[in-house]
N, C-alpha and C. Protein backbone atom coordinates (compact mmCIF):
# COMPACT_ATOMS: atom_id res chain seq x y z
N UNK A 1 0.84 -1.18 0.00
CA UNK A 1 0.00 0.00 0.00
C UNK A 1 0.89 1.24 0.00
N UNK A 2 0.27 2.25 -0.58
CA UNK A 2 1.66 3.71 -0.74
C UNK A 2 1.12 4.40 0.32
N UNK A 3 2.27 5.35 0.89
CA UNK A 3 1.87 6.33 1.50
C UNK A 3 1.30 7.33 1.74
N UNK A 4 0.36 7.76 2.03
CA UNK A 4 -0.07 9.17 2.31
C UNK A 4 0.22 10.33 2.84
N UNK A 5 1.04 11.29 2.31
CA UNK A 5 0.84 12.54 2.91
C UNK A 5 -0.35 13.59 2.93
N UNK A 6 -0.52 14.02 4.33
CA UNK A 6 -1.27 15.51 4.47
C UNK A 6 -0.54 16.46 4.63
N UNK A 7 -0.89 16.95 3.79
CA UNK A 7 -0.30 18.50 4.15
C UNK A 7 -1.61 19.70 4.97
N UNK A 8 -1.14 20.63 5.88
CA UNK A 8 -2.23 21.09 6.37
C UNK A 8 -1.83 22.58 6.44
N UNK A 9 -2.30 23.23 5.61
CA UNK A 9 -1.72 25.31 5.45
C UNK A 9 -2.92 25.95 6.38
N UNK A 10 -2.29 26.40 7.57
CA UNK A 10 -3.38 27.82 8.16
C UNK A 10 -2.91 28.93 7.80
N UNK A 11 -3.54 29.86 7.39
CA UNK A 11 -3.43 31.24 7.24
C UNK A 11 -4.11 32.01 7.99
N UNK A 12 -3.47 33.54 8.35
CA UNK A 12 -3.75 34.02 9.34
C UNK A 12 -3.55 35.56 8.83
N UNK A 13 -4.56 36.22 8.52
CA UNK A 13 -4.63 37.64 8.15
C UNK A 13 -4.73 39.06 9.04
N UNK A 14 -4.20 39.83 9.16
CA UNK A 14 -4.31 41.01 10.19
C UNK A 14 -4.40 42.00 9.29
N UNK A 15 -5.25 42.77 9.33
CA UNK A 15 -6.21 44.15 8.88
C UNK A 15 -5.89 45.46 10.07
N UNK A 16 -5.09 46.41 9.42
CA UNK A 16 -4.87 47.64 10.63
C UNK A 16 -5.43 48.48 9.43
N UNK A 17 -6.34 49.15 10.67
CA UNK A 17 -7.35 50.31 9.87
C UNK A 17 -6.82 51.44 10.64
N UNK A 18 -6.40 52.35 9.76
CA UNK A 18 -5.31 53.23 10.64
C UNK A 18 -6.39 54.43 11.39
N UNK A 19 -5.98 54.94 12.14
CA UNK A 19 -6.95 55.74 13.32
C UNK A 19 -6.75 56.96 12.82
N UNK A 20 -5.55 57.18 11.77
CA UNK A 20 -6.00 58.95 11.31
C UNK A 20 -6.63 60.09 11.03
N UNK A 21 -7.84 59.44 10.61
CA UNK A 21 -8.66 59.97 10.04
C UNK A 21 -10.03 59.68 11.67
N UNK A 22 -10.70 60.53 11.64
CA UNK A 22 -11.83 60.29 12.76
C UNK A 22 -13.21 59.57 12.25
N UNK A 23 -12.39 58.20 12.73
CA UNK A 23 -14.21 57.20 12.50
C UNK A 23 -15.48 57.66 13.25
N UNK A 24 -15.98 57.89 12.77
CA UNK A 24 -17.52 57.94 12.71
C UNK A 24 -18.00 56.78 13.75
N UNK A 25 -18.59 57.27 15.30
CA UNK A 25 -19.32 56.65 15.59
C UNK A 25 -20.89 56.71 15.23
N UNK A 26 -21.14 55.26 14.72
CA UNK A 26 -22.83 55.43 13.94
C UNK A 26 -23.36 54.25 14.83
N UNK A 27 -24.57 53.82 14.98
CA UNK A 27 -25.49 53.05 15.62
C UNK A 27 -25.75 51.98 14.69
N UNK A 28 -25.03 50.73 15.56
CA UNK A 28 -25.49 49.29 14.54
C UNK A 28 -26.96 48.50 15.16
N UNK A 29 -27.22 48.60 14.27
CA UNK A 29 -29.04 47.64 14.95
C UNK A 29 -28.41 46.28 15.35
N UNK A 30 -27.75 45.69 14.21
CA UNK A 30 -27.76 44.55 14.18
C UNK A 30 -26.55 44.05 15.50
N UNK A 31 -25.90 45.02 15.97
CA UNK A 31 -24.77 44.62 17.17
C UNK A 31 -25.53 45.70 18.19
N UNK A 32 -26.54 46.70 18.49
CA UNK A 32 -26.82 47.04 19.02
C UNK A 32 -26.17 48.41 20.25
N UNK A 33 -25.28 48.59 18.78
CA UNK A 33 -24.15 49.22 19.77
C UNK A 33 -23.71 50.69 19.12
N UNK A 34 -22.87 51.20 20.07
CA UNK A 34 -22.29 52.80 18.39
C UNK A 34 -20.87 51.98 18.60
N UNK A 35 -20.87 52.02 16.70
CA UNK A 35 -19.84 51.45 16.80
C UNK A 35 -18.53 52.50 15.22
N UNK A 36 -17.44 52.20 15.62
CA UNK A 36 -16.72 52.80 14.39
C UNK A 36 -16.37 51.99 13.45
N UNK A 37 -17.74 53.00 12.29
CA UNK A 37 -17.59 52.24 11.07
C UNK A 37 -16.95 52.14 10.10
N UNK A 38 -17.00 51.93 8.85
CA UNK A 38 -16.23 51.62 7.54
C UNK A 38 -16.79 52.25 6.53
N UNK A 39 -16.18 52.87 5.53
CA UNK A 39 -16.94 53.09 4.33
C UNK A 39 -17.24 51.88 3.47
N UNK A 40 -17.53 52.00 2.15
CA UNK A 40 -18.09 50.93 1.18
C UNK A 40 -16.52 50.56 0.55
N UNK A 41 -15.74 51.77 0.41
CA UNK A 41 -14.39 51.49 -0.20
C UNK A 41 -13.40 50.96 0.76
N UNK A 42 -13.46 51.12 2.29
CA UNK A 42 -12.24 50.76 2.97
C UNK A 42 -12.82 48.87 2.95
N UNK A 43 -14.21 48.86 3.32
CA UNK A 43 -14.72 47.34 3.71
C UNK A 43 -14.28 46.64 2.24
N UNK A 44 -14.00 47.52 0.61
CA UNK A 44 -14.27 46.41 -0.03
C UNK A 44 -12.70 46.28 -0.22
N UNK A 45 -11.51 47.37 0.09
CA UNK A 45 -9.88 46.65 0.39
C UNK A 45 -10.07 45.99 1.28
N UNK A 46 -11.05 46.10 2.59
CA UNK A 46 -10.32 44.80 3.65
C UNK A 46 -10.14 43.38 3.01
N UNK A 47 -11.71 43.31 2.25
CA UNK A 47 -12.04 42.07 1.54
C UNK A 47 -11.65 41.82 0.56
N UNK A 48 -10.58 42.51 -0.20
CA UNK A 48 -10.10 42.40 -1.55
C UNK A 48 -11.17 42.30 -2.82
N UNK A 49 -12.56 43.16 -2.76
CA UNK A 49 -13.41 42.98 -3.74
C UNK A 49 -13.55 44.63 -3.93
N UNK A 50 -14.96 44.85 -4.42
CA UNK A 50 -15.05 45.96 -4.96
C UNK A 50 -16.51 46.57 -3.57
N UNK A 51 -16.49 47.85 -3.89
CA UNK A 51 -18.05 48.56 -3.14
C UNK A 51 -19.13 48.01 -3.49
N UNK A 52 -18.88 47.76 -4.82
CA UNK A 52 -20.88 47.17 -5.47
C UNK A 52 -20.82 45.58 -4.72
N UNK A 53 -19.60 44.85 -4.26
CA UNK A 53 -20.02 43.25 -3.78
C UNK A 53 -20.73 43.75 -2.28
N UNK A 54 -19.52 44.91 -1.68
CA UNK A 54 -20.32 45.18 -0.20
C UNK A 54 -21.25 45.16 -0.10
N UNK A 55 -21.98 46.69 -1.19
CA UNK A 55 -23.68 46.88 -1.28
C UNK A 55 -24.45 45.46 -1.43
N UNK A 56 -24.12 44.54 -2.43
CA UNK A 56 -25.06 43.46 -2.15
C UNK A 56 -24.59 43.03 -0.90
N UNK A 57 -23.75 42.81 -0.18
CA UNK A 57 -23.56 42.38 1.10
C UNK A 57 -24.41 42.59 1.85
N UNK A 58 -24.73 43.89 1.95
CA UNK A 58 -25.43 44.44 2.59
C UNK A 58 -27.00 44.26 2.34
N UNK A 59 -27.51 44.44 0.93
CA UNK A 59 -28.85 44.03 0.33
C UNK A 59 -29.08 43.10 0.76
N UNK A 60 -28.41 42.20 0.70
CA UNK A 60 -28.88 40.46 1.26
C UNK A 60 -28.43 40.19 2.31
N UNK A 61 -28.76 41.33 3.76
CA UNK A 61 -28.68 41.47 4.91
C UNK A 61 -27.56 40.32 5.41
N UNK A 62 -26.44 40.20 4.72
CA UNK A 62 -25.08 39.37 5.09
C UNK A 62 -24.15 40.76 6.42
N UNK A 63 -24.44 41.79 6.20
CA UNK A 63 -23.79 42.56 6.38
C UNK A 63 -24.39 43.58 7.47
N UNK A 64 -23.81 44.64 8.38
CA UNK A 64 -24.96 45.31 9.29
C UNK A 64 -24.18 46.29 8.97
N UNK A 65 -25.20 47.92 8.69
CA UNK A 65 -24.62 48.68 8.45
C UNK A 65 -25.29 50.02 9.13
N UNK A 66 -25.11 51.57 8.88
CA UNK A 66 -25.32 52.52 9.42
C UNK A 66 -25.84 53.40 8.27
N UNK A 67 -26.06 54.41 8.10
CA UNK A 67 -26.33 55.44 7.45
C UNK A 67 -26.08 56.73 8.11
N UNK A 68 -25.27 57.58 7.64
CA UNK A 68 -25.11 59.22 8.02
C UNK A 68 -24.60 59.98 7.20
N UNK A 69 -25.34 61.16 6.62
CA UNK A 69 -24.85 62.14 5.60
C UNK A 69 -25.64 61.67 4.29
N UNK A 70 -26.75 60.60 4.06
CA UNK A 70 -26.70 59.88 2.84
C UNK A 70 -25.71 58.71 1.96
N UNK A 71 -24.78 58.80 3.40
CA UNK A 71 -23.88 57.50 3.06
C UNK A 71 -24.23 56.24 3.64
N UNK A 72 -23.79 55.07 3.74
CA UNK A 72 -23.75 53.65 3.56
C UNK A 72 -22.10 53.42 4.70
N UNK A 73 -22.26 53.39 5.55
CA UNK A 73 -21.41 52.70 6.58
C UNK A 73 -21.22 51.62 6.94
N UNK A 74 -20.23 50.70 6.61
CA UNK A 74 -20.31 49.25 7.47
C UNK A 74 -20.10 48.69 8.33
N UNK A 75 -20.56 48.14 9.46
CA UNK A 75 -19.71 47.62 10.59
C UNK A 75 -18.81 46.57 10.71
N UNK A 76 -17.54 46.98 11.31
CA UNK A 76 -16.49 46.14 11.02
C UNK A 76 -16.56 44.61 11.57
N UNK A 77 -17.54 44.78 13.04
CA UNK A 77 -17.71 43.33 13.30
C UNK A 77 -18.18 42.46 12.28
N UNK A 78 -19.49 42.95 12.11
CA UNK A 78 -20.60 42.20 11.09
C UNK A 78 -19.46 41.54 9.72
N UNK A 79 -18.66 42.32 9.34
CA UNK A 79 -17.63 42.12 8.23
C UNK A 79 -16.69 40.77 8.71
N UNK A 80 -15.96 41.22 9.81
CA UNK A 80 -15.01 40.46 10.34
C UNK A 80 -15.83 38.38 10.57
N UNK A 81 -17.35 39.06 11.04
CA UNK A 81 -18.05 37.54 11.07
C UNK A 81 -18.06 36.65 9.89
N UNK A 82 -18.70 37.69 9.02
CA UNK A 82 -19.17 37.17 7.88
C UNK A 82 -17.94 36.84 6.64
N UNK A 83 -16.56 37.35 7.05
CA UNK A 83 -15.30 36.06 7.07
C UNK A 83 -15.26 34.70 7.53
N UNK A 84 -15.64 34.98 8.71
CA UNK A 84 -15.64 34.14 9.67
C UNK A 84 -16.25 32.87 9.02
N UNK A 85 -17.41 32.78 9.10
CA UNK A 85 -18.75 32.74 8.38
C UNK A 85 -17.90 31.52 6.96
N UNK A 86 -17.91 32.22 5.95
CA UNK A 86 -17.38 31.89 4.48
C UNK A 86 -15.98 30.64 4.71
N UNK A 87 -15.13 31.17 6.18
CA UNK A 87 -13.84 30.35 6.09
C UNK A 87 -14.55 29.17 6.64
N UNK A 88 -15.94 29.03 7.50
CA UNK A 88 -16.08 28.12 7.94
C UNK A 88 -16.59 27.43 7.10
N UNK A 89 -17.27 27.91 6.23
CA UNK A 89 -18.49 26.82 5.16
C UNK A 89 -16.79 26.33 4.09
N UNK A 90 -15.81 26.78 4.11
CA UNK A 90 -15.14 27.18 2.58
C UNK A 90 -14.29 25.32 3.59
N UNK A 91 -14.47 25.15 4.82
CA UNK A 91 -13.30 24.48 5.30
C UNK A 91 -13.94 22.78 5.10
């Protein structure tokens, strides 16, 4: 009988959202909290996609977000889960 190798790769990603600029505390329903949010462009570099995948993110309530000024805010937890989320189904 031949041998089997496993090989087993974890990866491990760290996201620094730099504090320069003054985040916006906005009110998340869905975490129930004020929390400092994200725009549509910083959430879609965290995730390496574009703003229009966020917005559906968000449309198809994957995502919890804020509104102030007529903008679209995201919360970073809800984001950070719904990684979470994808690595678990993806494993």
């Amino acid at each position: 009988m031949g041998t089997r190798t496993e090989i087993t790769i974890e990866t491990e990603r760290v996201v620094v959202i730099s504090q320069s600029r003054k985040l916006g505390l906005l009110w998340c329903h869905g975490c129930a909290a004020r929390m400092p949010m994200l725009t549509l462009d910083e959430a879609a570099r965290i995730e390496s996609t574009t703003p229009q995948v966020i917005y559906q993110m968000v449309e198809a309530g994957q995502l919890h977000f804020g509104v102030a000024a007529g903008r679209i805010f995201i919360c970073p937890t809800s984001l950070a889960s719904q990684r979470a989320e994808e690595f678990r189904v993806a494993s």
